[in-house]
N, C-alpha and C. Protein backbone atom coordinates (compact mmCIF):
# COMPACT_ATOMS: atom_id res chain seq x y z
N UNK A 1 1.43 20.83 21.69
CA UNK A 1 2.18 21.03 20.47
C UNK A 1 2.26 22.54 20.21
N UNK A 2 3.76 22.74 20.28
CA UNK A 2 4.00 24.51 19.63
C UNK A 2 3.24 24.67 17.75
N UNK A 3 2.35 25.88 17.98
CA UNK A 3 2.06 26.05 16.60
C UNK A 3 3.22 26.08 15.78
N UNK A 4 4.16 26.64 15.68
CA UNK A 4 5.44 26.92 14.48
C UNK A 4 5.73 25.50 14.48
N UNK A 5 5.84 24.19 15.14
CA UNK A 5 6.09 23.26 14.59
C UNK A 5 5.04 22.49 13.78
N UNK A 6 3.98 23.13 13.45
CA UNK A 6 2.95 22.53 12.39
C UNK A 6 2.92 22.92 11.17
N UNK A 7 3.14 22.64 9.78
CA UNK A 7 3.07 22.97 8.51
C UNK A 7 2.02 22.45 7.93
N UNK A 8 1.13 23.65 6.81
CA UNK A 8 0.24 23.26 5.77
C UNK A 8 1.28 22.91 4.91
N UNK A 9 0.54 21.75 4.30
CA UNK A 9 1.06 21.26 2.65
C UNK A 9 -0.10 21.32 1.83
N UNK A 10 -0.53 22.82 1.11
CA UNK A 10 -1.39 22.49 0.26
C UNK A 10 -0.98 21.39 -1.19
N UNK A 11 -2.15 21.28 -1.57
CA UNK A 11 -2.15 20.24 -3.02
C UNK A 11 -0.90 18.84 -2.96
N UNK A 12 -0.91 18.41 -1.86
CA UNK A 12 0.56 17.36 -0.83
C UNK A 12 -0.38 16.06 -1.97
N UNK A 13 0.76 15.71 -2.48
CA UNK A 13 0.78 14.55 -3.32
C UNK A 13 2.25 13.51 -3.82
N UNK A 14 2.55 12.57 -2.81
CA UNK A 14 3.86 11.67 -3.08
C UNK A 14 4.79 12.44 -2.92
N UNK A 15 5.04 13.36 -1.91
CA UNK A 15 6.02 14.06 -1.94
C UNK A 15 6.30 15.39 -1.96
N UNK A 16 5.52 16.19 -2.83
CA UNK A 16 5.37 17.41 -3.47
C UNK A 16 4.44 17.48 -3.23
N UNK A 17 4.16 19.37 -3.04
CA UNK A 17 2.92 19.82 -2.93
C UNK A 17 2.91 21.39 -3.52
N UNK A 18 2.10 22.27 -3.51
CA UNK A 18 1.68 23.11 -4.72
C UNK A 18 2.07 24.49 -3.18
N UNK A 19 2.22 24.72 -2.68
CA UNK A 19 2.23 25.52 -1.06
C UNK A 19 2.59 24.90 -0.23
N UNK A 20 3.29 26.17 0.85
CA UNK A 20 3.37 25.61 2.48
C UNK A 20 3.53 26.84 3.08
N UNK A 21 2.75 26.48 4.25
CA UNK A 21 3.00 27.54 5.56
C UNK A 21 3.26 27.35 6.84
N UNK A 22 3.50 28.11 7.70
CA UNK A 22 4.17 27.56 9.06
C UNK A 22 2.54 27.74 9.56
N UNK A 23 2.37 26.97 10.75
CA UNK A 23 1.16 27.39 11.69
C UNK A 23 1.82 28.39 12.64
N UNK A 24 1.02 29.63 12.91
CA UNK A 24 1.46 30.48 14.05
C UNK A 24 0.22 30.30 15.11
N UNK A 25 -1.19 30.22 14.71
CA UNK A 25 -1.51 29.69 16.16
C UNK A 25 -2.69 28.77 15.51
N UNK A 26 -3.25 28.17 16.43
CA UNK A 26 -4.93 27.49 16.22
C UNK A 26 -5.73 27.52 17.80
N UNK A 27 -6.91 27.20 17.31
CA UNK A 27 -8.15 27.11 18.24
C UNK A 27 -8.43 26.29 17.96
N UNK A 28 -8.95 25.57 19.65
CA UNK A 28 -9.69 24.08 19.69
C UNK A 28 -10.96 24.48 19.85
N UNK A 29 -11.84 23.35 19.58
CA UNK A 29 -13.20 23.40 20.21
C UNK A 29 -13.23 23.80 21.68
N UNK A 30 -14.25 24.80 22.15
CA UNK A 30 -14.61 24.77 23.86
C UNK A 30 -14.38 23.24 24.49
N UNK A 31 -13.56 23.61 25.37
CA UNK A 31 -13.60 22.16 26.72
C UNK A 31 -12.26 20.96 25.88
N UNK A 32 -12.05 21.19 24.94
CA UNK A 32 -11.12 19.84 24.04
C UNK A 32 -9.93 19.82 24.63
N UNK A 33 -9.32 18.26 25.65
CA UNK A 33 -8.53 17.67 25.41
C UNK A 33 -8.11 16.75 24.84
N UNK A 34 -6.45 16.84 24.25
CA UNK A 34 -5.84 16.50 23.34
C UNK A 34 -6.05 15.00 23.84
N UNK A 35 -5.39 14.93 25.63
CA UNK A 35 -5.17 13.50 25.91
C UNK A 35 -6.06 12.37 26.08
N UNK A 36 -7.58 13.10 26.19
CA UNK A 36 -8.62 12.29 25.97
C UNK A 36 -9.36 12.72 24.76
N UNK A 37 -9.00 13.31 23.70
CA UNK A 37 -9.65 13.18 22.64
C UNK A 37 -10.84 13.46 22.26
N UNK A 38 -11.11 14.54 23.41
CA UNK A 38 -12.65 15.47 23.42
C UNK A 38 -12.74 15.86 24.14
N UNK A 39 -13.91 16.03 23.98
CA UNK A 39 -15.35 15.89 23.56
C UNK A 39 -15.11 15.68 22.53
N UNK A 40 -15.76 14.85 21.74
CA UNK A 40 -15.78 14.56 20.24
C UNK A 40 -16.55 15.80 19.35
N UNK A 41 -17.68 16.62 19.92
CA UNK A 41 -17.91 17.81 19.46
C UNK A 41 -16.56 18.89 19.09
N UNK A 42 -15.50 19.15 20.11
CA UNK A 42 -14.68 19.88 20.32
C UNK A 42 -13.57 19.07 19.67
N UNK A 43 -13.65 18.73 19.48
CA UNK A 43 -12.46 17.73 18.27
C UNK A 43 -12.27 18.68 16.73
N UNK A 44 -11.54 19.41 16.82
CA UNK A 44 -11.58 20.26 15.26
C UNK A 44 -10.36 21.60 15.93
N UNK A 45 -9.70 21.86 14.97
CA UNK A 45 -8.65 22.94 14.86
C UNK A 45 -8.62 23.88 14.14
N UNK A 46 -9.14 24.78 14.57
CA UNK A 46 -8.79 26.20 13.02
C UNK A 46 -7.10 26.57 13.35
N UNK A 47 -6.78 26.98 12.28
CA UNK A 47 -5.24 26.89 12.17
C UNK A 47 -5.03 28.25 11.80
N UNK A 48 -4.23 29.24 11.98
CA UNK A 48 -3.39 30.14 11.32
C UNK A 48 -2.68 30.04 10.93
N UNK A 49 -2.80 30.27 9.48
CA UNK A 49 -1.03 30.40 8.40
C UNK A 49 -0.23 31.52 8.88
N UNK A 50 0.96 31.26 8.29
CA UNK A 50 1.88 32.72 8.73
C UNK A 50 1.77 33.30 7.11
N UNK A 51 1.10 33.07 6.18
CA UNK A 51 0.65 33.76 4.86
C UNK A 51 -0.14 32.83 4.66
N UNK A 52 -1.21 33.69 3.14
CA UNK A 52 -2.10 33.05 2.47
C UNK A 52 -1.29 31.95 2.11
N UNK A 53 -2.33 31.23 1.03
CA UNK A 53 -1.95 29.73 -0.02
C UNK A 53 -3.05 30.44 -0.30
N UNK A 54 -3.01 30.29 -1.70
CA UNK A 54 -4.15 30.30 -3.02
C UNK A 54 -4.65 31.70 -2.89
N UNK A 55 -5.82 31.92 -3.60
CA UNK A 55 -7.15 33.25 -3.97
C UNK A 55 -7.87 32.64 -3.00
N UNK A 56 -8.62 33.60 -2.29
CA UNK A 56 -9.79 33.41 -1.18
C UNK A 56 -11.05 33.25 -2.06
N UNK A 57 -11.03 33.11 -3.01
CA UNK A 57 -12.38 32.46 -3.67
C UNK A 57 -12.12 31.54 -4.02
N UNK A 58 -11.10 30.72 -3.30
CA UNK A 58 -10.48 29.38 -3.57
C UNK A 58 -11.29 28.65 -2.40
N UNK A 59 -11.39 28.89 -1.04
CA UNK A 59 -11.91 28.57 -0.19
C UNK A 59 -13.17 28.36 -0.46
N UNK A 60 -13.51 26.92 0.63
CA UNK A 60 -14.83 26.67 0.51
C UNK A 60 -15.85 27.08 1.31
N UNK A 61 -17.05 27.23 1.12
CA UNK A 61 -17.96 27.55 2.57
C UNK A 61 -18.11 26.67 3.20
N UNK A 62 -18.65 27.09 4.45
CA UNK A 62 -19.10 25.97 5.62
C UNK A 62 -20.42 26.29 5.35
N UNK A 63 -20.97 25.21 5.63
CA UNK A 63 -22.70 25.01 5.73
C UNK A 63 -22.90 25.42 7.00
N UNK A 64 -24.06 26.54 7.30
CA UNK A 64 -24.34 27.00 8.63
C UNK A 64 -25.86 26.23 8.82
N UNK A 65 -26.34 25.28 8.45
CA UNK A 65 -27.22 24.69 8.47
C UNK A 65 -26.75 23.20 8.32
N UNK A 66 -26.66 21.80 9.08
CA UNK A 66 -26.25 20.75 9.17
C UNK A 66 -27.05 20.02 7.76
N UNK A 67 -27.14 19.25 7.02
CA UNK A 67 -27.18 18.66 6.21
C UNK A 67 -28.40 17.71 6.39
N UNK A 68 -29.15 17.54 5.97
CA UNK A 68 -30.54 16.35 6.38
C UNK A 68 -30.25 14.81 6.08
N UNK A 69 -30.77 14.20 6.88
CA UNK A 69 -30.16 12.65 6.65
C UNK A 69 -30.38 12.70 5.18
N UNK A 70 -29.68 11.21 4.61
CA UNK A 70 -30.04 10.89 3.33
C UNK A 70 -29.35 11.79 2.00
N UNK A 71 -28.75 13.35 2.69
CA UNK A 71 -27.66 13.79 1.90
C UNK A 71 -26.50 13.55 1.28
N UNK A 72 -25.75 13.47 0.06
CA UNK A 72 -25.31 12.68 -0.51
C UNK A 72 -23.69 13.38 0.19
N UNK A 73 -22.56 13.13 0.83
CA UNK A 73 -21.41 13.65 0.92
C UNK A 73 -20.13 12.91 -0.25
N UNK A 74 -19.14 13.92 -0.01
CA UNK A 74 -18.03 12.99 -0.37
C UNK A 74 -17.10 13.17 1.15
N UNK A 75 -15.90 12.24 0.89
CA UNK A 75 -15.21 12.45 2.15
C UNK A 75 -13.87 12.50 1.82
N UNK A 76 -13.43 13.45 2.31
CA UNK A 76 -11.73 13.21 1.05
C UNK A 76 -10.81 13.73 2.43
N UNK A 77 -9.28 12.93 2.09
CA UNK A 77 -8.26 12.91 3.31
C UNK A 77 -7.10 12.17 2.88
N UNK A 78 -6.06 12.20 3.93
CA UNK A 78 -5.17 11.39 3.67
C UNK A 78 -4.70 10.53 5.05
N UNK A 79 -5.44 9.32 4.72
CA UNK A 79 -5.59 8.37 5.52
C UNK A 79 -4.45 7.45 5.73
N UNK A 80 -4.15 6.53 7.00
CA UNK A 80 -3.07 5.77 7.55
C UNK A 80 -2.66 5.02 6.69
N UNK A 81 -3.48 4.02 5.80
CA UNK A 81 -3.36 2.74 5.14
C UNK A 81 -2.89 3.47 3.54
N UNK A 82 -2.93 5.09 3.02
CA UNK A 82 -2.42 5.61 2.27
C UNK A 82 -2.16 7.18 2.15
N UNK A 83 -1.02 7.40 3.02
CA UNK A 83 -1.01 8.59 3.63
C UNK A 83 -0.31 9.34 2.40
N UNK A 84 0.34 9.10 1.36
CA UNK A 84 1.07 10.28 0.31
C UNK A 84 -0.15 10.50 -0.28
N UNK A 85 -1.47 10.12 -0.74
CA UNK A 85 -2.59 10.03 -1.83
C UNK A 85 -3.74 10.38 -1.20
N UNK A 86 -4.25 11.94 -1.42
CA UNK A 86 -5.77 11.80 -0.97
C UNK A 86 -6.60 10.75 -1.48
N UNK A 87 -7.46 10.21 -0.88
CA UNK A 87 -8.60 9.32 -0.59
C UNK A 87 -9.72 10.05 -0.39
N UNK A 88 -10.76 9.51 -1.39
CA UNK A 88 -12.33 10.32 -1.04
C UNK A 88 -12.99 8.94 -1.29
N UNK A 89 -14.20 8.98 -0.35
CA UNK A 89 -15.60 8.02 -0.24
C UNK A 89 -16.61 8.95 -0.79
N UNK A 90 -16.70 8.95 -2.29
CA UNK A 90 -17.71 9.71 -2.83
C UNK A 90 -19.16 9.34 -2.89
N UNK A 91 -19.12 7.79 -2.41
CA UNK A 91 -20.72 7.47 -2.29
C UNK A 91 -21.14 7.18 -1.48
N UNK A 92 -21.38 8.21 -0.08
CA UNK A 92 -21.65 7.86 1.20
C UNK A 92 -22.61 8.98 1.41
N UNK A 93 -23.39 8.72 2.17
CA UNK A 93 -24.81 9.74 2.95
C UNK A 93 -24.47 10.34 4.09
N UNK A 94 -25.43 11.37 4.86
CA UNK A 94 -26.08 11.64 5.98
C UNK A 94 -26.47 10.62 6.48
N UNK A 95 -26.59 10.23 7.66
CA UNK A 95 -27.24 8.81 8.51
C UNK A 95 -28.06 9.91 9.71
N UNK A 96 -27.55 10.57 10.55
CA UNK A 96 -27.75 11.84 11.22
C UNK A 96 -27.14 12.47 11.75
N UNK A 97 -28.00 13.65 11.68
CA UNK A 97 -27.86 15.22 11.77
C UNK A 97 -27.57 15.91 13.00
N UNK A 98 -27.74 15.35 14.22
CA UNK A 98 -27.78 16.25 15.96
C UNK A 98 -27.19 14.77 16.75
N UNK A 99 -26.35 15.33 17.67
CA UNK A 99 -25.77 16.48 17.42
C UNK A 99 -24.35 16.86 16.37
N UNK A 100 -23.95 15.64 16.55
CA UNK A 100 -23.02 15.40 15.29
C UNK A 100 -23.25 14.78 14.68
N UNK A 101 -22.32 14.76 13.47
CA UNK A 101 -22.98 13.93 12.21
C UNK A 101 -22.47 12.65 11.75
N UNK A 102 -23.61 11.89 11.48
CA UNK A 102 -23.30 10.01 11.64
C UNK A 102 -23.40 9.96 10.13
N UNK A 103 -22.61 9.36 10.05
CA UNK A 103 -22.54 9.05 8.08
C UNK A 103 -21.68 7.58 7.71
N UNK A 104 -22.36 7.32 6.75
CA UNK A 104 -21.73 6.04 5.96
C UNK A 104 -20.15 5.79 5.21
N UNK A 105 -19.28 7.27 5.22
CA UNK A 105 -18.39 7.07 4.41
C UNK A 105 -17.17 6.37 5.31
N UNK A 106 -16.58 5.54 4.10
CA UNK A 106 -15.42 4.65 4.50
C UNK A 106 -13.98 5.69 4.56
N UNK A 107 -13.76 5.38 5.57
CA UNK A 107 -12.71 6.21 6.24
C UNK A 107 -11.89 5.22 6.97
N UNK A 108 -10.37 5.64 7.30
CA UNK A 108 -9.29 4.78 8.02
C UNK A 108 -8.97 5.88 9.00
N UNK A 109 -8.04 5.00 9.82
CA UNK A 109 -6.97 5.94 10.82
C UNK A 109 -6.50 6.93 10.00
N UNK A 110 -6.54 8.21 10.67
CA UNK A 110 -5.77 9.29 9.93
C UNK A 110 -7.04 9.97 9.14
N UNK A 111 -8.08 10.07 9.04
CA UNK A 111 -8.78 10.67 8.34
C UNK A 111 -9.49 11.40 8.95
N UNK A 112 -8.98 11.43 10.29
CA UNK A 112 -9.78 12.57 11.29
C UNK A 112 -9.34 13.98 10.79
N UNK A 113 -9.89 15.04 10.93
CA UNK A 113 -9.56 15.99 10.06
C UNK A 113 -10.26 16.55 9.27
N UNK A 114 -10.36 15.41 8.47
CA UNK A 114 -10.58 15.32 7.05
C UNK A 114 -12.41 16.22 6.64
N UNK A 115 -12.24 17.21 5.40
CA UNK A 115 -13.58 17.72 5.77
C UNK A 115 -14.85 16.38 4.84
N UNK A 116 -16.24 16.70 5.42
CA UNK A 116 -16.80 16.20 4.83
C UNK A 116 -17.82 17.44 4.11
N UNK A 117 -18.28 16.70 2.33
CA UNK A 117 -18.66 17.65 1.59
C UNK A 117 -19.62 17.51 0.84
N UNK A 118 -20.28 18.10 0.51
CA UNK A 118 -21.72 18.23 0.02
C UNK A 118 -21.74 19.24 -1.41
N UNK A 119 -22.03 18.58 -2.01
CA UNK A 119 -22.31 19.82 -3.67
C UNK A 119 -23.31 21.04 -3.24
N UNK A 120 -22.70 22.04 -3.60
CA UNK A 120 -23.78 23.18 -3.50
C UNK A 120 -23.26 24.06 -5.05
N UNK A 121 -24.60 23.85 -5.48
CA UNK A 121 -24.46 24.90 -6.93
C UNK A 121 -23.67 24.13 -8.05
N UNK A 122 -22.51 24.47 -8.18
CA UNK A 122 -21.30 24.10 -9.06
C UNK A 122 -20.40 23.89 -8.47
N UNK A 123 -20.22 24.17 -7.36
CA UNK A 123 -19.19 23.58 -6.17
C UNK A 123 -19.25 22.63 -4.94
N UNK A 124 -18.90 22.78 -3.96
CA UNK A 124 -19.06 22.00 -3.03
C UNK A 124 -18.47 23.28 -1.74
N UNK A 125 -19.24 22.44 -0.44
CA UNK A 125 -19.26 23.46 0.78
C UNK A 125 -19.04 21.99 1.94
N UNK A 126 -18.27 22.59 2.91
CA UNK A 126 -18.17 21.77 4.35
C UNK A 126 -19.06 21.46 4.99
N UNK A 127 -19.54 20.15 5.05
CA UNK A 127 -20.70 20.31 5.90
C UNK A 127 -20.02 19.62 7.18
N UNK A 128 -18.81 19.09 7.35
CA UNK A 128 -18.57 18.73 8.86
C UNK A 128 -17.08 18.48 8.68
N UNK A 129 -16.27 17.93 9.86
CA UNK A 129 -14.76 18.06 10.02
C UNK A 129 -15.02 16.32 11.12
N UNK A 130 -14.29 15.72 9.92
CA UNK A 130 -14.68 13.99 10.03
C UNK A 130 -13.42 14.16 11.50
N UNK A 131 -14.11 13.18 12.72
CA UNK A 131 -13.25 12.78 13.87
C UNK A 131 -13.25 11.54 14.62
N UNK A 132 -13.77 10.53 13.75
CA UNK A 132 -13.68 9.08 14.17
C UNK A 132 -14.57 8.37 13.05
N UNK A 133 -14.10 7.03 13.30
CA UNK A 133 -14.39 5.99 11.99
C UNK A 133 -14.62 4.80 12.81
N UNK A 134 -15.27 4.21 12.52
CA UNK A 134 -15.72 2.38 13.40
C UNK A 134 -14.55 1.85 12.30
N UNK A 135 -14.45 0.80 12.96
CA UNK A 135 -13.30 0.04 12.47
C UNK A 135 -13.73 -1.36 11.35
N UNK A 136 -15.13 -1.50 11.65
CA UNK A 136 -15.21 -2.43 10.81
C UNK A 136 -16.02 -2.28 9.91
N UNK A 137 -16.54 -1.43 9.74
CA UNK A 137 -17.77 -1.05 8.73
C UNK A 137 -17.69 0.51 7.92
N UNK A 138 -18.08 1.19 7.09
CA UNK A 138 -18.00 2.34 6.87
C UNK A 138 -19.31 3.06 7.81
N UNK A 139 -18.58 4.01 8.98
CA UNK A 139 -19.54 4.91 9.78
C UNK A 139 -18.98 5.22 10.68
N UNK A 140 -18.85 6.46 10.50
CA UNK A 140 -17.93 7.57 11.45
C UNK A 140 -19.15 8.95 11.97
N UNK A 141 -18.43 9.21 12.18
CA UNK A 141 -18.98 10.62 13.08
C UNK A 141 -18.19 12.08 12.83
N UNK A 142 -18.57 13.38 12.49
CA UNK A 142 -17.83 14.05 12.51
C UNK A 142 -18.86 15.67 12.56
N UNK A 143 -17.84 16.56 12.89
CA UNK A 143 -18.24 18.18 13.64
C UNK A 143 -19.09 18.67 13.01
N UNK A 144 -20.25 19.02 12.96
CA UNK A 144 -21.00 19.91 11.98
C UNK A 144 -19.52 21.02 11.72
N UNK A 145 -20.09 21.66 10.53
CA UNK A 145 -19.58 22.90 9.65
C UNK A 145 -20.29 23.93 10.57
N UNK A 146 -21.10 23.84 10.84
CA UNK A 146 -22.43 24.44 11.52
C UNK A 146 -22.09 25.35 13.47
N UNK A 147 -21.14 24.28 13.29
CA UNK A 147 -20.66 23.92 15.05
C UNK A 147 -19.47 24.59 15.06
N UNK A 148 -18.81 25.37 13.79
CA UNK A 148 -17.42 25.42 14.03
C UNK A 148 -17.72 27.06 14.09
N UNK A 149 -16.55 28.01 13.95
CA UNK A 149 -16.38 29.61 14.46
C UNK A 149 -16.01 29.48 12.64
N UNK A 150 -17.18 31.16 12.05
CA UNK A 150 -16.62 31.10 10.79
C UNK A 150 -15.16 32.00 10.90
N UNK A 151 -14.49 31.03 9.45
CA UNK A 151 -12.94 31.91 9.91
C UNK A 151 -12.82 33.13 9.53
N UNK A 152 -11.55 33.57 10.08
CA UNK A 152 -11.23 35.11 9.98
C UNK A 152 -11.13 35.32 8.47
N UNK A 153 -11.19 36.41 8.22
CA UNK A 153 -11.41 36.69 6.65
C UNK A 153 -9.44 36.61 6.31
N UNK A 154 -8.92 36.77 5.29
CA UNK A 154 -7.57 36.39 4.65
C UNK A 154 -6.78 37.47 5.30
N UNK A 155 -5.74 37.67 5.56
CA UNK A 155 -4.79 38.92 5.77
C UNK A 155 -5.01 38.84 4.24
N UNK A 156 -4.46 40.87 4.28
CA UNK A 156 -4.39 41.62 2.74
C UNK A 156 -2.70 41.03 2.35
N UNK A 157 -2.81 41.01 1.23
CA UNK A 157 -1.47 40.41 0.37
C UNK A 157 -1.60 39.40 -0.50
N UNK A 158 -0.27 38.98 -1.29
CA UNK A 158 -0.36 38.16 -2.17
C UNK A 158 -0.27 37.23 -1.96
N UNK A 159 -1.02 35.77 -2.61
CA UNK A 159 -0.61 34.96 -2.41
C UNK A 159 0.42 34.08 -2.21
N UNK A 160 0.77 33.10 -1.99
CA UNK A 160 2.45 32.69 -1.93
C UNK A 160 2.90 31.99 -2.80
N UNK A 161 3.78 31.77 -4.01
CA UNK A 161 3.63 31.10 -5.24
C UNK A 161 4.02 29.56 -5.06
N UNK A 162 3.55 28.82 -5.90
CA UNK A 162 4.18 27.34 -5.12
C UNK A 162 5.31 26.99 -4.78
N UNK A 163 5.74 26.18 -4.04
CA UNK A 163 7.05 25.35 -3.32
C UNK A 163 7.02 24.18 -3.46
N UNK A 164 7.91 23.39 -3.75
CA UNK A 164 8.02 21.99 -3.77
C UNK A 164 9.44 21.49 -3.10
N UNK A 165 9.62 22.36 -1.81
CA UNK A 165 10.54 21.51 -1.55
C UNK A 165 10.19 21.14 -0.04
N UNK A 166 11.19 20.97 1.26
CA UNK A 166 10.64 20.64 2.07
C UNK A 166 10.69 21.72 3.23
N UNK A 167 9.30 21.77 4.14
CA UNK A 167 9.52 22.65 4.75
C UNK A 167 10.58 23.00 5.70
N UNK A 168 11.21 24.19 6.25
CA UNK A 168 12.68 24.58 6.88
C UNK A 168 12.03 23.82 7.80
């Protein structure tokens, strides 16, 4: 897949969303193919915008330390069975920690991606980048935060003011 044919839709809700940017490039995990779908470690994409979206104290941290079983996550995405409406599993745990992370939250097709999150302070921080779901139960697997490259700091400039229409 050419990056310029990938678009962010920040705040994407039924249609409308609050931003958009073109992708100009991304990075896979070491060793990740697309057509077999790993390594499931290497399953995750950092993306480049062709401009910001939002204030960089908008962004969340990644946890450089994996999360201990029994940690409380939420899991938020926009999944197959309701793809215009983020979806979060706010009452799901840590199950374990190495090398990736096994957790209880209910997730569908399409929620690969999706980050998983942990309260820190008054906010919340990444503790992994969800990449598969069992099909019949809530328990998936997904990237430590820990495992990923921290990102490049923002290009200097302004933010981009919202858009609501559709991307060119």
């Amino acid at each position: 897949m050419q990056p310029g044919s990938v678009h962010f839709l920040r705040g994407y809700r039924m249609g409308e969303w609050t931003g958009q940017a073109r992708v100009v490039a991304y990075r896979t995990g070491p060793g990740f193919e697309a057509a077999r779908r790993g390594p499931a470690g290497a399953d995750w994409a950092l993306l480049t915008l062709d401009r910001p979206l939002g204030e960089a104290d908008e962004a969340l941290p990644l946890l450089r330390v994996a999360p201990a079983p029994g940690t409380a996550l939420l899991l938020g995405g926009y999944q197959q069975d309701r793809p215009e409406v983020l979806m979060a599993d706010s009452g799901c745990r840590v199950l374990a920690a190495a090398p990736l992370l096994l957790h209880d939250c209910a997730g569908t097709r399409g929620s690969s991606g999706a980050p998983l999150l942990v309260a820190e302070g008054a906010g919340w921080a990444v503790a992994g980048v969800a990449v598969g779901v069992a099909r019949d139960r809530p328990l998936g697997i997904a990237v430590p935060a820990a495992a990923l490259p921290a990102p490049p700091p923002p290009p200097p400039g302004p933010s981009v003011p919202p858009s609501r229409s559709a991307p060119p």
